[in-house]
Every structure is written in C-alpha cells, then in structure tokens.
Protein backbone atom coordinates (compact mmCIF):
# COMPACT_ATOMS: atom_id res chain seq x y z
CA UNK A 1 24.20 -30.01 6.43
CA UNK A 2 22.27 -26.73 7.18
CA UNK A 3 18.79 -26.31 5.65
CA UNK A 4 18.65 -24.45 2.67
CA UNK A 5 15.28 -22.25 0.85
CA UNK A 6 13.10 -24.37 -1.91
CA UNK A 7 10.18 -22.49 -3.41
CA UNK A 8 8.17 -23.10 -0.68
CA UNK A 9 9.71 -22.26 2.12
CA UNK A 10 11.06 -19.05 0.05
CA UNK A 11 7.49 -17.98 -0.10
CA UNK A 12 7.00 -18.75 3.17
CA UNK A 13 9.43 -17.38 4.56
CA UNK A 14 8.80 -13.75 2.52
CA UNK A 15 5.58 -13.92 3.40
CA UNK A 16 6.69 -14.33 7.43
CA UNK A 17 8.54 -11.54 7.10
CA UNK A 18 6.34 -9.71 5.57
CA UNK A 19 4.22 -10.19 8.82
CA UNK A 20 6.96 -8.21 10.85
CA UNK A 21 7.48 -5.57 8.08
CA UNK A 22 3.33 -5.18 8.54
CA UNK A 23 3.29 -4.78 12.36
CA UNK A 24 6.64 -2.64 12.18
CA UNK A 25 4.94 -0.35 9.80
CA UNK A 26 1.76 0.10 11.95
CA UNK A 27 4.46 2.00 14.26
CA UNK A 28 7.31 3.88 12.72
CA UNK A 29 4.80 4.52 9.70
CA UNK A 30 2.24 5.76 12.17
CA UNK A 31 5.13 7.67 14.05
CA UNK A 32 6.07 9.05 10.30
CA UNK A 33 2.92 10.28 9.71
CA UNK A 34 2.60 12.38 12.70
CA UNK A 35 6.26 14.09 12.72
CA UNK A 36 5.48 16.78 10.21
CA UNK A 37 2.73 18.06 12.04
CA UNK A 38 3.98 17.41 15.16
CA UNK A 39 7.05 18.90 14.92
CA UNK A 40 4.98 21.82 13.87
CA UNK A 41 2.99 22.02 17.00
CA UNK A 42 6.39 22.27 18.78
CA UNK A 43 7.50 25.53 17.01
CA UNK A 44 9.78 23.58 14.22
CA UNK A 45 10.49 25.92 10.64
CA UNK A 46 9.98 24.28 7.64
CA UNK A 47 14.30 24.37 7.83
CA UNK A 48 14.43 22.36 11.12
CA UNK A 49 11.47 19.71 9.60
CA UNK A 50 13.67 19.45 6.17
CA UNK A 51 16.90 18.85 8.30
CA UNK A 52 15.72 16.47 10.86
CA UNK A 53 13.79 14.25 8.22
CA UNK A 54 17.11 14.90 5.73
CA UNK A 55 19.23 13.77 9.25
CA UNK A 56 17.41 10.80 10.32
CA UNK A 57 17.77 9.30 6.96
CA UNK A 58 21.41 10.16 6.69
CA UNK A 59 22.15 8.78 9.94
CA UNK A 60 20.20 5.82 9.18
CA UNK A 61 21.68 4.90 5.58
CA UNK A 62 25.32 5.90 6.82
CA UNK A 63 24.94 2.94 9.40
CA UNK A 64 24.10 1.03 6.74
CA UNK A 65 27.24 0.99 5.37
CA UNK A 66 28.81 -0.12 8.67
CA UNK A 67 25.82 -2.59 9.54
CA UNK A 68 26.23 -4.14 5.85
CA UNK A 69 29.78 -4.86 6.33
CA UNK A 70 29.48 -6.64 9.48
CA UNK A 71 26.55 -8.39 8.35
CA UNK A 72 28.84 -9.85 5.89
CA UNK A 73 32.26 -10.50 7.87
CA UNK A 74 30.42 -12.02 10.98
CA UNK A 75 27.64 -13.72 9.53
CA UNK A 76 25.15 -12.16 12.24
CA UNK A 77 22.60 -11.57 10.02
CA UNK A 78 19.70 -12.26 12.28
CA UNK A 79 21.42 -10.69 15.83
CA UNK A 80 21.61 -7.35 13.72
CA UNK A 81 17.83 -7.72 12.16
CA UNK A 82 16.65 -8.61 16.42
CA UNK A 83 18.62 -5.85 17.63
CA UNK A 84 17.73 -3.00 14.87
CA UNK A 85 13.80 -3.96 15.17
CA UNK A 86 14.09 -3.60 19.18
CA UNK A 87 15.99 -0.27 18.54
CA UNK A 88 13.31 1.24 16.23
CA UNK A 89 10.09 -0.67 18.27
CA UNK A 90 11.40 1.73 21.09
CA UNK A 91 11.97 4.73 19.70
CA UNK A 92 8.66 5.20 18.24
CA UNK A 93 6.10 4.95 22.19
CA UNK A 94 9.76 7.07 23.37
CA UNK A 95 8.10 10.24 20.96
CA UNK A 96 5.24 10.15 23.65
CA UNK A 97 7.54 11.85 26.17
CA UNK A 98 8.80 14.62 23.45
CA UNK A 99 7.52 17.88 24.52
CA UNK A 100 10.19 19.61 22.55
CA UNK A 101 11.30 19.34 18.84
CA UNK A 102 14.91 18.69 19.77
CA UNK A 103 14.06 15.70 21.57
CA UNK A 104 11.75 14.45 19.20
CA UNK A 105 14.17 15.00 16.64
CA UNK A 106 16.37 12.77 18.58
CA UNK A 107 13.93 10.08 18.67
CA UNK A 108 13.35 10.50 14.43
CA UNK A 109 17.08 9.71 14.49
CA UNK A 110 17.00 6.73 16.75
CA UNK A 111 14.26 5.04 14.79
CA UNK A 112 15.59 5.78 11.54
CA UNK A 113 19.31 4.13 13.16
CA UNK A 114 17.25 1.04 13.91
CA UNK A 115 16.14 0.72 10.78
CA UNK A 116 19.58 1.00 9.61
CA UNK A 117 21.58 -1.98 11.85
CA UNK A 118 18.49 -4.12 10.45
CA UNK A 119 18.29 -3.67 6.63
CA UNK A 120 21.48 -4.95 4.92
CA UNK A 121 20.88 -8.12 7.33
CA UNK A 122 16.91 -8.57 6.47
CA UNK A 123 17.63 -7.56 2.49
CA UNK A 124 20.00 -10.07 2.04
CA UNK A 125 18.49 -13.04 3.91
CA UNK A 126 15.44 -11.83 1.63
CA UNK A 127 16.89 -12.07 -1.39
CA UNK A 128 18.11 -15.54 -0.60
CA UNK A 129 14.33 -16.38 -0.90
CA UNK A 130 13.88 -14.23 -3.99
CA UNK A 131 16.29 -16.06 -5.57
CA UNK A 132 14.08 -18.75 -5.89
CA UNK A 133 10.49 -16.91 -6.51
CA UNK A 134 11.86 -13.86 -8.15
CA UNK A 135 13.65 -11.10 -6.83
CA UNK A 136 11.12 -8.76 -8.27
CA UNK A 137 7.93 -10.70 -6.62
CA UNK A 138 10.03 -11.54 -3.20
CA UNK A 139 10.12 -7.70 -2.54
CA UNK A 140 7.11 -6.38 -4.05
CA UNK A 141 4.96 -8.74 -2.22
CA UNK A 142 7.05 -7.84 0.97
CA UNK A 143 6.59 -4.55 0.29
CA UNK A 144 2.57 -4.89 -0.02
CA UNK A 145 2.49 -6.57 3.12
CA UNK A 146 5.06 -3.81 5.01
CA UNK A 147 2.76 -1.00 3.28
CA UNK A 148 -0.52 -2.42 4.55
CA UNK A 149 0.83 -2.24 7.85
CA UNK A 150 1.42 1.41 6.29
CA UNK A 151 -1.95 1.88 5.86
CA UNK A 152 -3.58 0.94 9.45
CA UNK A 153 -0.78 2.65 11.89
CA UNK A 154 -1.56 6.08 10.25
CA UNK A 155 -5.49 5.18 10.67
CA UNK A 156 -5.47 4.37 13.92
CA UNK A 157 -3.14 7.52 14.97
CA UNK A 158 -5.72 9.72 12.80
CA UNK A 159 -8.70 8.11 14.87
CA UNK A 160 -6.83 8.74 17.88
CA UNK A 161 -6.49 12.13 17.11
CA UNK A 162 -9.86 13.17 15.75
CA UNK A 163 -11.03 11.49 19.57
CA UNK A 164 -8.45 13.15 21.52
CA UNK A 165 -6.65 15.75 19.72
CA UNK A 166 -3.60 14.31 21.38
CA UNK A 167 -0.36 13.94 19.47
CA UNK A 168 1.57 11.60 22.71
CA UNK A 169 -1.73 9.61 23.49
CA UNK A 170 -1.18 8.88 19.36
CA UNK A 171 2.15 7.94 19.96
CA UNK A 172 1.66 6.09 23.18
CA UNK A 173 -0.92 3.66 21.55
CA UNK A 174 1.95 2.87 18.39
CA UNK A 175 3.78 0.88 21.41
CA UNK A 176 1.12 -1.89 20.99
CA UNK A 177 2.37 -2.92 17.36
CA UNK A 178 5.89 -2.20 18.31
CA UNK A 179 5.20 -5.08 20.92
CA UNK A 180 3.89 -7.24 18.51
CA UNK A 181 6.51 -6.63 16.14
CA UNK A 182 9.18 -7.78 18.67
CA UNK A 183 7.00 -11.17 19.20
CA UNK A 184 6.97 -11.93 15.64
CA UNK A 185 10.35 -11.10 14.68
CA UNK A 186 11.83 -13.43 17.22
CA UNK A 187 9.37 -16.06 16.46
CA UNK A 188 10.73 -16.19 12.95
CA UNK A 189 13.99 -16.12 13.95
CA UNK A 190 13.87 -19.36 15.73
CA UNK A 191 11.76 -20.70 12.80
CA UNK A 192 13.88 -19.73 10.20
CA UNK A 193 17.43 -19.70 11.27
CA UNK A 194 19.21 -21.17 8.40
CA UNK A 195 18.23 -18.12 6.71
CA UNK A 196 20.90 -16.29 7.94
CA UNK A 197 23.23 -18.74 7.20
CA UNK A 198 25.18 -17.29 4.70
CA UNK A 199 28.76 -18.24 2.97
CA UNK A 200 31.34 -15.10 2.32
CA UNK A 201 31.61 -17.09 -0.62
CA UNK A 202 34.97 -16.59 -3.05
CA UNK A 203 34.31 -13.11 -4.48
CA UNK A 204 36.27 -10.65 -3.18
CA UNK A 205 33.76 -8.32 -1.48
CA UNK A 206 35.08 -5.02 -2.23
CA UNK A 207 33.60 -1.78 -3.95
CA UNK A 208 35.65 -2.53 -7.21
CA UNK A 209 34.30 -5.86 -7.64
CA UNK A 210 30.92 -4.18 -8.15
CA UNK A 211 29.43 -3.80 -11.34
CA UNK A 212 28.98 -0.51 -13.37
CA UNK A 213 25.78 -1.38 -13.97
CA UNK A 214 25.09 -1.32 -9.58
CA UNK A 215 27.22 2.38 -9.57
CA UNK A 216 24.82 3.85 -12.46
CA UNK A 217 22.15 2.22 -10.82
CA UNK A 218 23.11 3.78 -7.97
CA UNK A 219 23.91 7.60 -9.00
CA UNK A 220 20.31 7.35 -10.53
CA UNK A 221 18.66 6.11 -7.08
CA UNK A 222 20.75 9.18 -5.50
CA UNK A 223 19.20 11.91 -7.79
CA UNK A 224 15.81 10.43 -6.74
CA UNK A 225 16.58 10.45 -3.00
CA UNK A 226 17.77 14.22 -3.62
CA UNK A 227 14.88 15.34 -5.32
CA UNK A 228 11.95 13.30 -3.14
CA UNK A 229 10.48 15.67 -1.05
CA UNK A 230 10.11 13.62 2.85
CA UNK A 231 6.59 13.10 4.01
CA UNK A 232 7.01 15.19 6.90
CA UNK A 233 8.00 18.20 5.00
CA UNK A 234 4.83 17.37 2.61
CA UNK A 235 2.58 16.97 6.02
CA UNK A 236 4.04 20.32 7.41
CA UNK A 237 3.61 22.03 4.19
CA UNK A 238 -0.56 20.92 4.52
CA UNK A 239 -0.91 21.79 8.33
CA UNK A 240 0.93 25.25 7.97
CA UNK A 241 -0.99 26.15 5.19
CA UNK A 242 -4.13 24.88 6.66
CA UNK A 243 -4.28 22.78 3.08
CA UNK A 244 -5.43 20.29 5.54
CA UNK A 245 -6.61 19.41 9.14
CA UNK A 246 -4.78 17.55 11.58
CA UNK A 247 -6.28 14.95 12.18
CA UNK A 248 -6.97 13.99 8.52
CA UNK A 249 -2.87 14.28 7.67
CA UNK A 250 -2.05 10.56 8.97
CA UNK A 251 -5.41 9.41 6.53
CA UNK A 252 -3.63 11.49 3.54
CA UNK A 253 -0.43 9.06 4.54
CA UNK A 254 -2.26 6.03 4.32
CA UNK A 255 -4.02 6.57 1.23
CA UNK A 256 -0.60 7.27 0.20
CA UNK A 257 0.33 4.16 1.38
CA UNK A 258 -2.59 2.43 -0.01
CA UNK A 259 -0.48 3.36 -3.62
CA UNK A 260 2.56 2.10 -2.29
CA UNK A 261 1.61 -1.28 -1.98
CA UNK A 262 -0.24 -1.39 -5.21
CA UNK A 263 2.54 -0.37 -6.82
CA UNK A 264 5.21 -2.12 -5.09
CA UNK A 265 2.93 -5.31 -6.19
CA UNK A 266 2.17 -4.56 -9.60
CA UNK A 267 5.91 -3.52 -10.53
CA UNK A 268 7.36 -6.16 -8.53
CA UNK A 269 5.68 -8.82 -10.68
CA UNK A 270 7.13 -6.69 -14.17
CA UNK A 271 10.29 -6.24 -12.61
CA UNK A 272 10.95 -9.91 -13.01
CA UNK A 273 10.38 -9.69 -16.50
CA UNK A 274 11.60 -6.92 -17.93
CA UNK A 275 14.14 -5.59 -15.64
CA UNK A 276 15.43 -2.23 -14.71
CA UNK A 277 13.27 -0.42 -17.24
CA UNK A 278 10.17 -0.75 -15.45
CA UNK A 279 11.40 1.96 -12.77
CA UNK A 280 11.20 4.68 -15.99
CA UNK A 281 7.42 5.24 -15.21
CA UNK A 282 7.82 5.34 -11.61
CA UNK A 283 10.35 7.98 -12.12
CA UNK A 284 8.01 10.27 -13.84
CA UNK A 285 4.83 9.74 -11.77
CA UNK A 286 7.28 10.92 -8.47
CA UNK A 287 8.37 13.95 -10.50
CA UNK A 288 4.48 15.08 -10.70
CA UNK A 289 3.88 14.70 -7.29
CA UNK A 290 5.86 17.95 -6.22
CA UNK A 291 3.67 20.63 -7.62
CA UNK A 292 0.67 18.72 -6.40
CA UNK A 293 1.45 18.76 -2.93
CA UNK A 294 2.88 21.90 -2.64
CA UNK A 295 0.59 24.29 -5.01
CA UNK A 296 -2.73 21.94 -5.08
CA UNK A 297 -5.72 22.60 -2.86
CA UNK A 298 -7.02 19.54 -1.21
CA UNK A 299 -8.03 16.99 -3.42
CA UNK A 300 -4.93 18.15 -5.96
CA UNK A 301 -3.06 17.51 -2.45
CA UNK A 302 -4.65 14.20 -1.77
CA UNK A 303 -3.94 12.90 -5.74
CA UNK A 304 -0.35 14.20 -5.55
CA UNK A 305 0.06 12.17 -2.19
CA UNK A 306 -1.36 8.80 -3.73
CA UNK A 307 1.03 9.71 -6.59
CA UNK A 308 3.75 10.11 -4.08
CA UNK A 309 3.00 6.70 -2.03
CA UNK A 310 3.00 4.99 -5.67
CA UNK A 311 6.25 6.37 -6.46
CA UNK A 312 8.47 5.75 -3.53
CA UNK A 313 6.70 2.38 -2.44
CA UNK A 314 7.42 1.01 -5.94
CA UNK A 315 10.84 2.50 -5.97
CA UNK A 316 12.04 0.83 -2.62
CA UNK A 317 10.72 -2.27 -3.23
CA UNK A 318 12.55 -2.48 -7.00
CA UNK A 319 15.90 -0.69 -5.09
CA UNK A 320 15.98 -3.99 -2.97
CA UNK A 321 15.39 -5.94 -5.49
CA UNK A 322 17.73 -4.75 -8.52
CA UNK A 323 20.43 -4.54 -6.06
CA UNK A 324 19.92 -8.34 -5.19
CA UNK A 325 20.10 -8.82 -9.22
CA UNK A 326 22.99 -6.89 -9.61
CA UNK A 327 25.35 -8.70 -7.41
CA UNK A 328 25.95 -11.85 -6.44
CA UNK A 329 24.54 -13.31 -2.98
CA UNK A 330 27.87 -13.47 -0.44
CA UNK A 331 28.64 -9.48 -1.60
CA UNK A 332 25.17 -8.12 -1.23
CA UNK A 333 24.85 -7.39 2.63
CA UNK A 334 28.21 -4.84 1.77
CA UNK A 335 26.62 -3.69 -1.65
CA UNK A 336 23.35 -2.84 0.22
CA UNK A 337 25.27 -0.96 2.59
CA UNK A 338 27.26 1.11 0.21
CA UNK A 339 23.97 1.73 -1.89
CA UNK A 340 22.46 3.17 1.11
CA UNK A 341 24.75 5.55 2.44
CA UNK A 342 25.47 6.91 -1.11
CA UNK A 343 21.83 7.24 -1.19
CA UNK A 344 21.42 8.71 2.21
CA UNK A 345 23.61 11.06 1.58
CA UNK A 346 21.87 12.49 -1.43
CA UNK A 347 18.57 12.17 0.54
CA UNK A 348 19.82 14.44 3.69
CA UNK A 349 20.92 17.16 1.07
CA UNK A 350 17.83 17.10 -0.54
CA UNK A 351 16.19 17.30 2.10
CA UNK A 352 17.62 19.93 3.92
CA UNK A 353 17.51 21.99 0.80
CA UNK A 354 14.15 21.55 -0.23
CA UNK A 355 13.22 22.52 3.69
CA UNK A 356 15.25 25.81 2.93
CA UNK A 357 13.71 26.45 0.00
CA UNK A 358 10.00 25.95 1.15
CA UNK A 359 10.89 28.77 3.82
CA UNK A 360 11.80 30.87 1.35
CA UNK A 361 10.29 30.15 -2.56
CA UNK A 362 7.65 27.12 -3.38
CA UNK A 363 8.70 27.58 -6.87
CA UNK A 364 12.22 26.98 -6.55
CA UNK A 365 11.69 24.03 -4.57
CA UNK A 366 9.47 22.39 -7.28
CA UNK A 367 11.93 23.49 -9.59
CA UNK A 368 14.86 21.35 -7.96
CA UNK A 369 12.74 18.61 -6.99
CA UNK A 370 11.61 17.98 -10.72
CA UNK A 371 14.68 18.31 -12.36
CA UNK A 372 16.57 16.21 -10.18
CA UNK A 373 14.30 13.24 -10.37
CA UNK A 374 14.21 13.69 -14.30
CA UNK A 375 18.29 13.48 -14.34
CA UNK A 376 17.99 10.14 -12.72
CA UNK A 377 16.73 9.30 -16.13
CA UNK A 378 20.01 9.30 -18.00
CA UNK A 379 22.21 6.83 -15.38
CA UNK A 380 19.11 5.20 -14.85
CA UNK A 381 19.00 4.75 -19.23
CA UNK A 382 23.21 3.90 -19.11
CA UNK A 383 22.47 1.29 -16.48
CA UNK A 384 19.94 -0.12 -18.23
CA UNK A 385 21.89 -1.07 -21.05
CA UNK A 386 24.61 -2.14 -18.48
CA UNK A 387 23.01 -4.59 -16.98
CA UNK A 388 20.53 -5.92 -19.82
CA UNK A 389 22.67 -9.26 -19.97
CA UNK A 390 21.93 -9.78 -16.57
CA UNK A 391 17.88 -9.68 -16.60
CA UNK A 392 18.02 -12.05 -19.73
C-alpha cells in the first residue's frame, strides 16, 4: 500500500516545499524585480512593459490549463513540478545575456511558462497536505516561506547594483539560488514521492462538475487580475519618473514582499476559520495601492508598495487555497488549471491596458484599476454565500 500524509508529515512536507518555493523566489523574484527597470534601460514604453508583463502571465496561466489536465490524466505530478522548476531556474541567469528588450521579453515568457507546467502539479500535491493541517495554514505558511525567499533575491540584486551598477552581473549572480533550487526540489522528490500519488478518483473531472461557488469565485479573482497593476509596470513607473533610484527599486520589492508574507500568514490562519470572506479586506487594501504608486512621492510610493505586496501575497496564497476547498482532491489539478487561464487571461488584458493607459493618462489608469478590483466585490459576495456550506 502506498504511503499516505498524517499531520506530521503534512507539515513536513509543506514546510519542505516551502524550502524550494524560498530558494525559487530568491531568483525569478529577484529577476521580477529588476524587469521594470531593466526593460527601461533597453528603450521599452510603458506599452511594451504592460504587454510583456500582461504576456508572460498569459502565456504562463494558459499552460496551466494544459499542464493541469495532464497532471490529472497521467498522474505525473512530480515529472511536471521537476521539469517546470528546471525551465524557470534557467530562464532567470539566461536574462544576463539580454542586451535587447525583445529578448528579454522572451526570457519573462519562458520563466513565467515554467512556472506554469509546475503549479497545477505542486498545488494539488499541496493541498493533499492541507487537507490535513488546513488548507488555509498549508498555503499561507507556504506562502511566507516562498515570500521570504521574496525578500532576499531582490536584496541581494539591489546590493549588487548599488556595487556595480550592473543589471546582467545582477542577473548572473540569481543563477546561484536557481542552482540550489534544482538541488532541493529533487531532493524532496525522492523523499516524498507518494505525494504525487494521486487517484482520478470517481468524479467526473469536467468543467460542469464544478461548483458555482469555484466559477463566482473565479470571475471575482479575474476582475482582480485585470485591475492589479504588474510590479514591473509599478517599477518602470518609479525609474521613469525618477520617483525612485535604481538601485533602491528591488529594496521597494522586498519590502513589498516583506507584506506579502505577513499577510499570506496572518490570513491564511483566518481563512481556515471563516472562509472566503476574509479576502473582502484584502480586496480593498489592493484597490488603494494604485494611486499610491502612481501619484505618491516616495514614501507615499514605498506605503502603496507594502500595501501592494500585502494584497497580492495574501490573495495568491487564499486563491490556492479556496480552490483546494472548493473542489474535491482527484478534480483539482484540472480546476487549478482552468482557474488560471481564466485568470490569466484577465491579467494580460489588464495589463496591457493599464500599460496603454500610463503612456497616455495616470488618471484613467487609476480609474480602471480601482473600479475593477471593487467589482470583484459582488461575485466575490455571491460566492460567498455559495459556498458557506462548504467552510462550515
């Protein structure tokens, strides 16, 4: 008989993986919080930054869909997790040779594609430990971890840069957590292989076997993607304005950070019980972060970015984690996948529209962002009451 999760070796095994989520932040988070300004250095518009950050998440939750569906018809959970970390792990030392923003653009894409193969595979065998400890706490402490890894790989790019003023050396040294990353995956792999042993079970795993409680859930997570303004186009915004220097962007991201993992704690532990109605605050903190960032000076720039870590860490790690709550265990690599690309979508046409709006009015970007996050409200309210059987 294969080994199945108790308590402990739930915990253990989130807080494994929350190991890997730390050392794989250090790079694609450090990578992250160089693109804006970056791109900028390379002759990018505030368009081209919107688009490529809008495209590299597209492209990245669209494979979800696909990933998520294999995930769940071949069982390969933990090839596709091994095989999306060594996609992204290479992608991020591969910006060091970008001297061009189409190619770095390229490389945005590829690590945002790893990320993709990887995530209905690692949610689900995650949630198979959250199960046991709380799907709320399995994710929010995951989350902390993955954000503190957040916080150093933007620090140690910033140091880098303040010594050398050299965006590839910056990129160049993220190779050495990317390494690390790789180690500890496979490590865990081996340790934990059960994990990804999971049956299709009897449920038909289609979209209309979903709940309307995941699709509300869902069309409110979209307005949020739609109305989030990306990091890059935030870091852009600060370096083109001269809001802030260079070298102290990738600090602003891990302060930002810093919030995310608070938050993703803090929530994670409420999420588990009271439910879906703890993301109502989170909502409205993201909705104040737009004019902050985009009509503050610094330190109104530096709150609004804290703000904005807060508010997107805690609303991935709940995402993952109301998902696993909504729908039973042998359907959730395929519900992951469809919640992403839906998701995605929104986010790329966000994103490319709030890049074509900062090029043209500040006002009317704020404008767009704000009211779309406070729409989410109403689905978010409907699915709420959907789903309040389920959290009791």
């Amino acid at each position: 008989m294969d080994r199945q999760f108790d308590k402990r070796s739930a915990f253990a095994f989130i807080v494994a993986f929350g190991i890997v989520s730390l050392f794989a932040d250090m790079a694609y988070e450090g990578m992250r919080g160089l693109n804006g300004p970056f791109l900028a250095t390379l002759g990018a518009s505030g368009a081209a930054v919107g688009v490529i950050a809008g495209g590299g998440e597209l492209a990245g939750y669209l494979i979800r869909l696909v990933s998520g569906r294999v995930a769940q018809r071949t069982g390969a959970y933990w090839p596709l997790a091994i095989g999306g970390y060594a996609l992204t792990m290479a992608a991020v030392p591969a910006m060091a040779f970008a001297f061009n923003w189409q190619t770095a653009a390229v490389f945005v894409v590829l690590e945002r594609t790893g990320k993709a193969i990887r995530s209905p595979a690692t949610n689900t065998m995650q949630s198979r430990a959250g199960d046991l400890i709380g799907q709320g706490w399995a994710f929010g402490l995951q989350e902390a971890l993955d954000q503190t890894g957040a916080i150093i790989g933007p620090l140690l790019t910033a140091y880098i840069l303040a010594r050398h003023g050299d965006y590839h050396a910056a990129y160049a040294w993220l190779g050495v957590p990317a390494i690390l990353t790789l180690v500890t995956v496979a490590v865990i792999a081996v340790r934990y292989r059960f994990a990804g042993r999971i049956s299709p079970g009897a449920a038909p795993a289609t979209a209309r076997a979903l709940s309307r409680a995941f699709w509300l859930y869902t069309a409110s997570a979209a307005l949020l993607g739609f109305g989030f303004a990306d990091f890059s186009l935030i870091a852009f915004h600060f370096t083109r304005s001269a809001i802030v220097a260079p070298a102290l962007v990738p600090t602003f991201y891990a302060a930002a950070m810093g919030a995310s993992a608070l938050g993703a704690l803090l929530f994670g532990l409420l999420f588990d019980r009271r439910g879906l109605v703890v993301l109502v605050p989170t909502v409205l903190i993201g909705a104040c972060t737009t004019p902050l960032v985009f009509f503050g000076h610094a330190t109104a720039a530096l709150i609004g970015t804290i703000l904005w870590g807060f508010a997107i860490g805690t609303q991935n790690a709940l995402m993952s984690a109301s998902v696993a709550k909504l729908v039973p265990e042998s359907m959730r690599a395929r519900a992951y996948g469809l919640f992403s690309a839906l998701y995605g979508i929104a986010w790329f046409i966000g994103s490319a529209l709030l890049g074509a709006l900062y090029d043209r009015s500040l006002t009317a970007l704020a404008a767009v962002a704000i009211a779309s996050q406070l729409l989410a409200l109403l689905p978010l309210g409907l699915a709420i009451r959907s789903a309040r059987a389920a959290f009791t």
